[in-house]
C-alpha atoms as a PDB file:
ATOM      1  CA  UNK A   1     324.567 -77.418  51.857  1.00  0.00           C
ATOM      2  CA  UNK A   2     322.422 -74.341  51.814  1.00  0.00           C
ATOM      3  CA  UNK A   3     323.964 -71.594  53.968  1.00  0.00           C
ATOM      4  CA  UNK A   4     323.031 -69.911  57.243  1.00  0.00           C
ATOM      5  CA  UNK A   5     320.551 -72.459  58.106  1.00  0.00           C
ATOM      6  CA  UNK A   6     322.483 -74.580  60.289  1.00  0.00           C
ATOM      7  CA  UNK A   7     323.780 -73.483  63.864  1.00  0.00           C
ATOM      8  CA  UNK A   8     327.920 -72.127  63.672  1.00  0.00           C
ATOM      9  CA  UNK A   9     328.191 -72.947  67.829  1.00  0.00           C
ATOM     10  CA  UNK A  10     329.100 -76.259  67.582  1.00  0.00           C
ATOM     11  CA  UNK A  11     331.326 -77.638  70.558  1.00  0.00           C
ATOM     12  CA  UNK A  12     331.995 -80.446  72.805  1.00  0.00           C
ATOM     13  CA  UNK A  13     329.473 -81.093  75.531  1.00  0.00           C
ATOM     14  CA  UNK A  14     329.618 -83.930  78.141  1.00  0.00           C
ATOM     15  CA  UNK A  15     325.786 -85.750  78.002  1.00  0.00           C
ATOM     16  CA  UNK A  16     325.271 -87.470  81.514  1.00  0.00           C
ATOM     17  CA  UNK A  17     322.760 -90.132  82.211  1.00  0.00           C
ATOM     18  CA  UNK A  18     320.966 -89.578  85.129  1.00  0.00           C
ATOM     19  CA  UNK A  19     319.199 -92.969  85.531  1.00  0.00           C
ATOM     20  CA  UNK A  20     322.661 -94.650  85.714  1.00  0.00           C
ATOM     21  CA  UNK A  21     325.549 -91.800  86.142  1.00  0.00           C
ATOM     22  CA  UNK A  22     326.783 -92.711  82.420  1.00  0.00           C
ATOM     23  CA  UNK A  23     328.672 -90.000  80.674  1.00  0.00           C
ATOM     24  CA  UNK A  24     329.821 -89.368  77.323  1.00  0.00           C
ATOM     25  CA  UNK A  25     331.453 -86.518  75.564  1.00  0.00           C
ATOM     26  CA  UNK A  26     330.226 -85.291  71.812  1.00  0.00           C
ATOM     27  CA  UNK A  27     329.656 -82.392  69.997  1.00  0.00           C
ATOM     28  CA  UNK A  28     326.306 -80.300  70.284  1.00  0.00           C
ATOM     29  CA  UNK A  29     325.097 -77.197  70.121  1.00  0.00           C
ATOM     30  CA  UNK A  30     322.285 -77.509  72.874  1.00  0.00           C
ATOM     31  CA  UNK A  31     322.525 -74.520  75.283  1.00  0.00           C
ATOM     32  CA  UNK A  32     324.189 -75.757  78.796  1.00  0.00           C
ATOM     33  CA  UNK A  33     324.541 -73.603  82.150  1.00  0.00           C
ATOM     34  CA  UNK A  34     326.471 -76.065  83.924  1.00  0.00           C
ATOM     35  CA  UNK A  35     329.679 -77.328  83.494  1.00  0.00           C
ATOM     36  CA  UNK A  36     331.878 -80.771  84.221  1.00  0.00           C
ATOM     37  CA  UNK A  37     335.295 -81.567  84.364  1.00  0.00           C
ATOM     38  CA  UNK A  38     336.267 -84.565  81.700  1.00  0.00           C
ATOM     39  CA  UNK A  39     338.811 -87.438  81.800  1.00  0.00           C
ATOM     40  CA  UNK A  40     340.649 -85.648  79.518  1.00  0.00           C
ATOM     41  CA  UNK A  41     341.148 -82.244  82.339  1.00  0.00           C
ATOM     42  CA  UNK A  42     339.057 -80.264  79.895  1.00  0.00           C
ATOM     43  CA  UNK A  43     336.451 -78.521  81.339  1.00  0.00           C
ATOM     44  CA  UNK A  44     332.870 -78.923  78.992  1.00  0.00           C
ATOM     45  CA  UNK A  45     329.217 -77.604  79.521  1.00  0.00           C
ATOM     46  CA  UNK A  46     327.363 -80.415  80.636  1.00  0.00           C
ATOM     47  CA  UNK A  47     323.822 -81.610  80.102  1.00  0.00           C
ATOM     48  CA  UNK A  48     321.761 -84.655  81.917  1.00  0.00           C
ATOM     49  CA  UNK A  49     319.564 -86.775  80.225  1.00  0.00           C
ATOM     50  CA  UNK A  50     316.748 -89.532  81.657  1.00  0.00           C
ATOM     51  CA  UNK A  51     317.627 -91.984  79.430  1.00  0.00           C
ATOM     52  CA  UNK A  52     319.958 -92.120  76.755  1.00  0.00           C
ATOM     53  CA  UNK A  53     321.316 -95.521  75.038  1.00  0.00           C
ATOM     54  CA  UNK A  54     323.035 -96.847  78.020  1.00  0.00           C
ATOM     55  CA  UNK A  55     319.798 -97.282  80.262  1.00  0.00           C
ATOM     56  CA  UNK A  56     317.113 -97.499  77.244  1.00  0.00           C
ATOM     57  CA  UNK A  57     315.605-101.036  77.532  1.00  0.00           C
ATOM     58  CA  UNK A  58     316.156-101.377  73.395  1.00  0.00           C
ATOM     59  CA  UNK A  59     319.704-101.245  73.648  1.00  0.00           C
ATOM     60  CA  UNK A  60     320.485-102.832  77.318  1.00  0.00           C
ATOM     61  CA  UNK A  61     317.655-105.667  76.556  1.00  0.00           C
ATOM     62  CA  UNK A  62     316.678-105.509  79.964  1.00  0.00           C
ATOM     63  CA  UNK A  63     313.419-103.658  81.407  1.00  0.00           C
ATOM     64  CA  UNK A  64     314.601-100.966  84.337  1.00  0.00           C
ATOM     65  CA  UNK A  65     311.483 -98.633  85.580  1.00  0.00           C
ATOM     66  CA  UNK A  66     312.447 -95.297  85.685  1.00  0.00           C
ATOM     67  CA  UNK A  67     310.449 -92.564  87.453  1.00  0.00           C
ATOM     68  CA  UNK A  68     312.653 -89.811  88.394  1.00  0.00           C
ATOM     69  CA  UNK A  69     309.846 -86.993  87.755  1.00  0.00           C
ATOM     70  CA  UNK A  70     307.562 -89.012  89.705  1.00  0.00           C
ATOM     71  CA  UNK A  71     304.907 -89.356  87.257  1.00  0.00           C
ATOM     72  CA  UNK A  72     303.168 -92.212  89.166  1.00  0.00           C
ATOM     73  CA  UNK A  73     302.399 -89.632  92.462  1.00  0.00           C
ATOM     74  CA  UNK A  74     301.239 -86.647  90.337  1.00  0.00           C
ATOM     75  CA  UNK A  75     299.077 -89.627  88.592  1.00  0.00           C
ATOM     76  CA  UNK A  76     297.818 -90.751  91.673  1.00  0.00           C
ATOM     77  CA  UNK A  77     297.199 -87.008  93.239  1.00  0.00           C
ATOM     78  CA  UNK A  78     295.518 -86.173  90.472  1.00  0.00           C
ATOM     79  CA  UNK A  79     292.904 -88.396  90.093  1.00  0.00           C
ATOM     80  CA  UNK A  80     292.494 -89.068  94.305  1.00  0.00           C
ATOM     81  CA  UNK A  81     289.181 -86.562  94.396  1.00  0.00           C
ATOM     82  CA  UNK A  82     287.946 -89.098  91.232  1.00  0.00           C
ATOM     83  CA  UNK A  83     288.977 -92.210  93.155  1.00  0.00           C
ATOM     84  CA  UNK A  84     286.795 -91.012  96.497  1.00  0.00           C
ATOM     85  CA  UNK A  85     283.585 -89.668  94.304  1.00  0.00           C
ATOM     86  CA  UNK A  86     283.328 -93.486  92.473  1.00  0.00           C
ATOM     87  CA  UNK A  87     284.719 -96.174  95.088  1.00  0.00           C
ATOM     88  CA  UNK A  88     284.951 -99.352  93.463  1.00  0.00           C
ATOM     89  CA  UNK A  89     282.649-102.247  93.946  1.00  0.00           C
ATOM     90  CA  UNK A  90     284.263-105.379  95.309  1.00  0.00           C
ATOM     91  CA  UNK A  91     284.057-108.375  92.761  1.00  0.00           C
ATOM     92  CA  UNK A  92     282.344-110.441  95.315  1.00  0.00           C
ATOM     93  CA  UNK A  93     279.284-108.054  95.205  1.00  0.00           C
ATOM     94  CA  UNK A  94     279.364-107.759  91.213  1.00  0.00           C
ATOM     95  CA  UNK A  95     279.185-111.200  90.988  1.00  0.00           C
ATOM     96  CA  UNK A  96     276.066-111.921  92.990  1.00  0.00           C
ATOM     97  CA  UNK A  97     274.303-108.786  92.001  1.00  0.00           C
ATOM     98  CA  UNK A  98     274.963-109.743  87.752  1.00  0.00           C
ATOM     99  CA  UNK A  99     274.762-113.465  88.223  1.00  0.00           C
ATOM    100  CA  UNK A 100     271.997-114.994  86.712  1.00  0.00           C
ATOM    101  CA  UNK A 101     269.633-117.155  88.828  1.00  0.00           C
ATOM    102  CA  UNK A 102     270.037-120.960  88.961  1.00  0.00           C
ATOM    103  CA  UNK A 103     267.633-122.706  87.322  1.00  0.00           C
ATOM    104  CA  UNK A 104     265.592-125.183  89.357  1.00  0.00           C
END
């Protein structure tokens, strides 16, 4: 291994997932400002996560929809002045205005 190239902090940090209050405890050396008390009485900094393998459909094999930043509302807010410039045609109208004429 080539020296001073990989990061000498190393310690124990509890990951939490947030989607499904799943915790486990491994070594990292991401930075962490808060800190959690583990089974073992050890105190550890602690870092959440959105998904992580216990709620990831790959590994649970079932589909859960997760929106905790709420992506869906800033989609919607930010394309509302869009949706009121263009309102949509109903399908009803499309289809009589593109239909061709019956023949007689």
């Amino acid at each position: 291994m080539r020296k001073g190239i990989h990061p000498e902090d190393y310690r124990f940090v509890i990951f939490k997932d947030i989607s499904n209050d799943t915790s486990f405890l491994t070594k990292s050396c991401a930075p962490s400002k808060e800190t959690a008390k583990w089974e073992d009485g050890n105190e550890y900094p602690l870092l959440k996560v959105e998904i992580s393998n216990s709620s990831h459909p790959f590994f649970t094999g079932k589909m859960k929809f997760v929106d905790t930043a709420g992506r869906i509302d800033k989609f919607n807010k930010r394309f509302e002045k869009f949706a009121k410039q263009h309102p949509q045609k109903n399908e009803d109208e499309d289809e009589e205005t593109t239909a061709p004429e019956a023949a007689e």
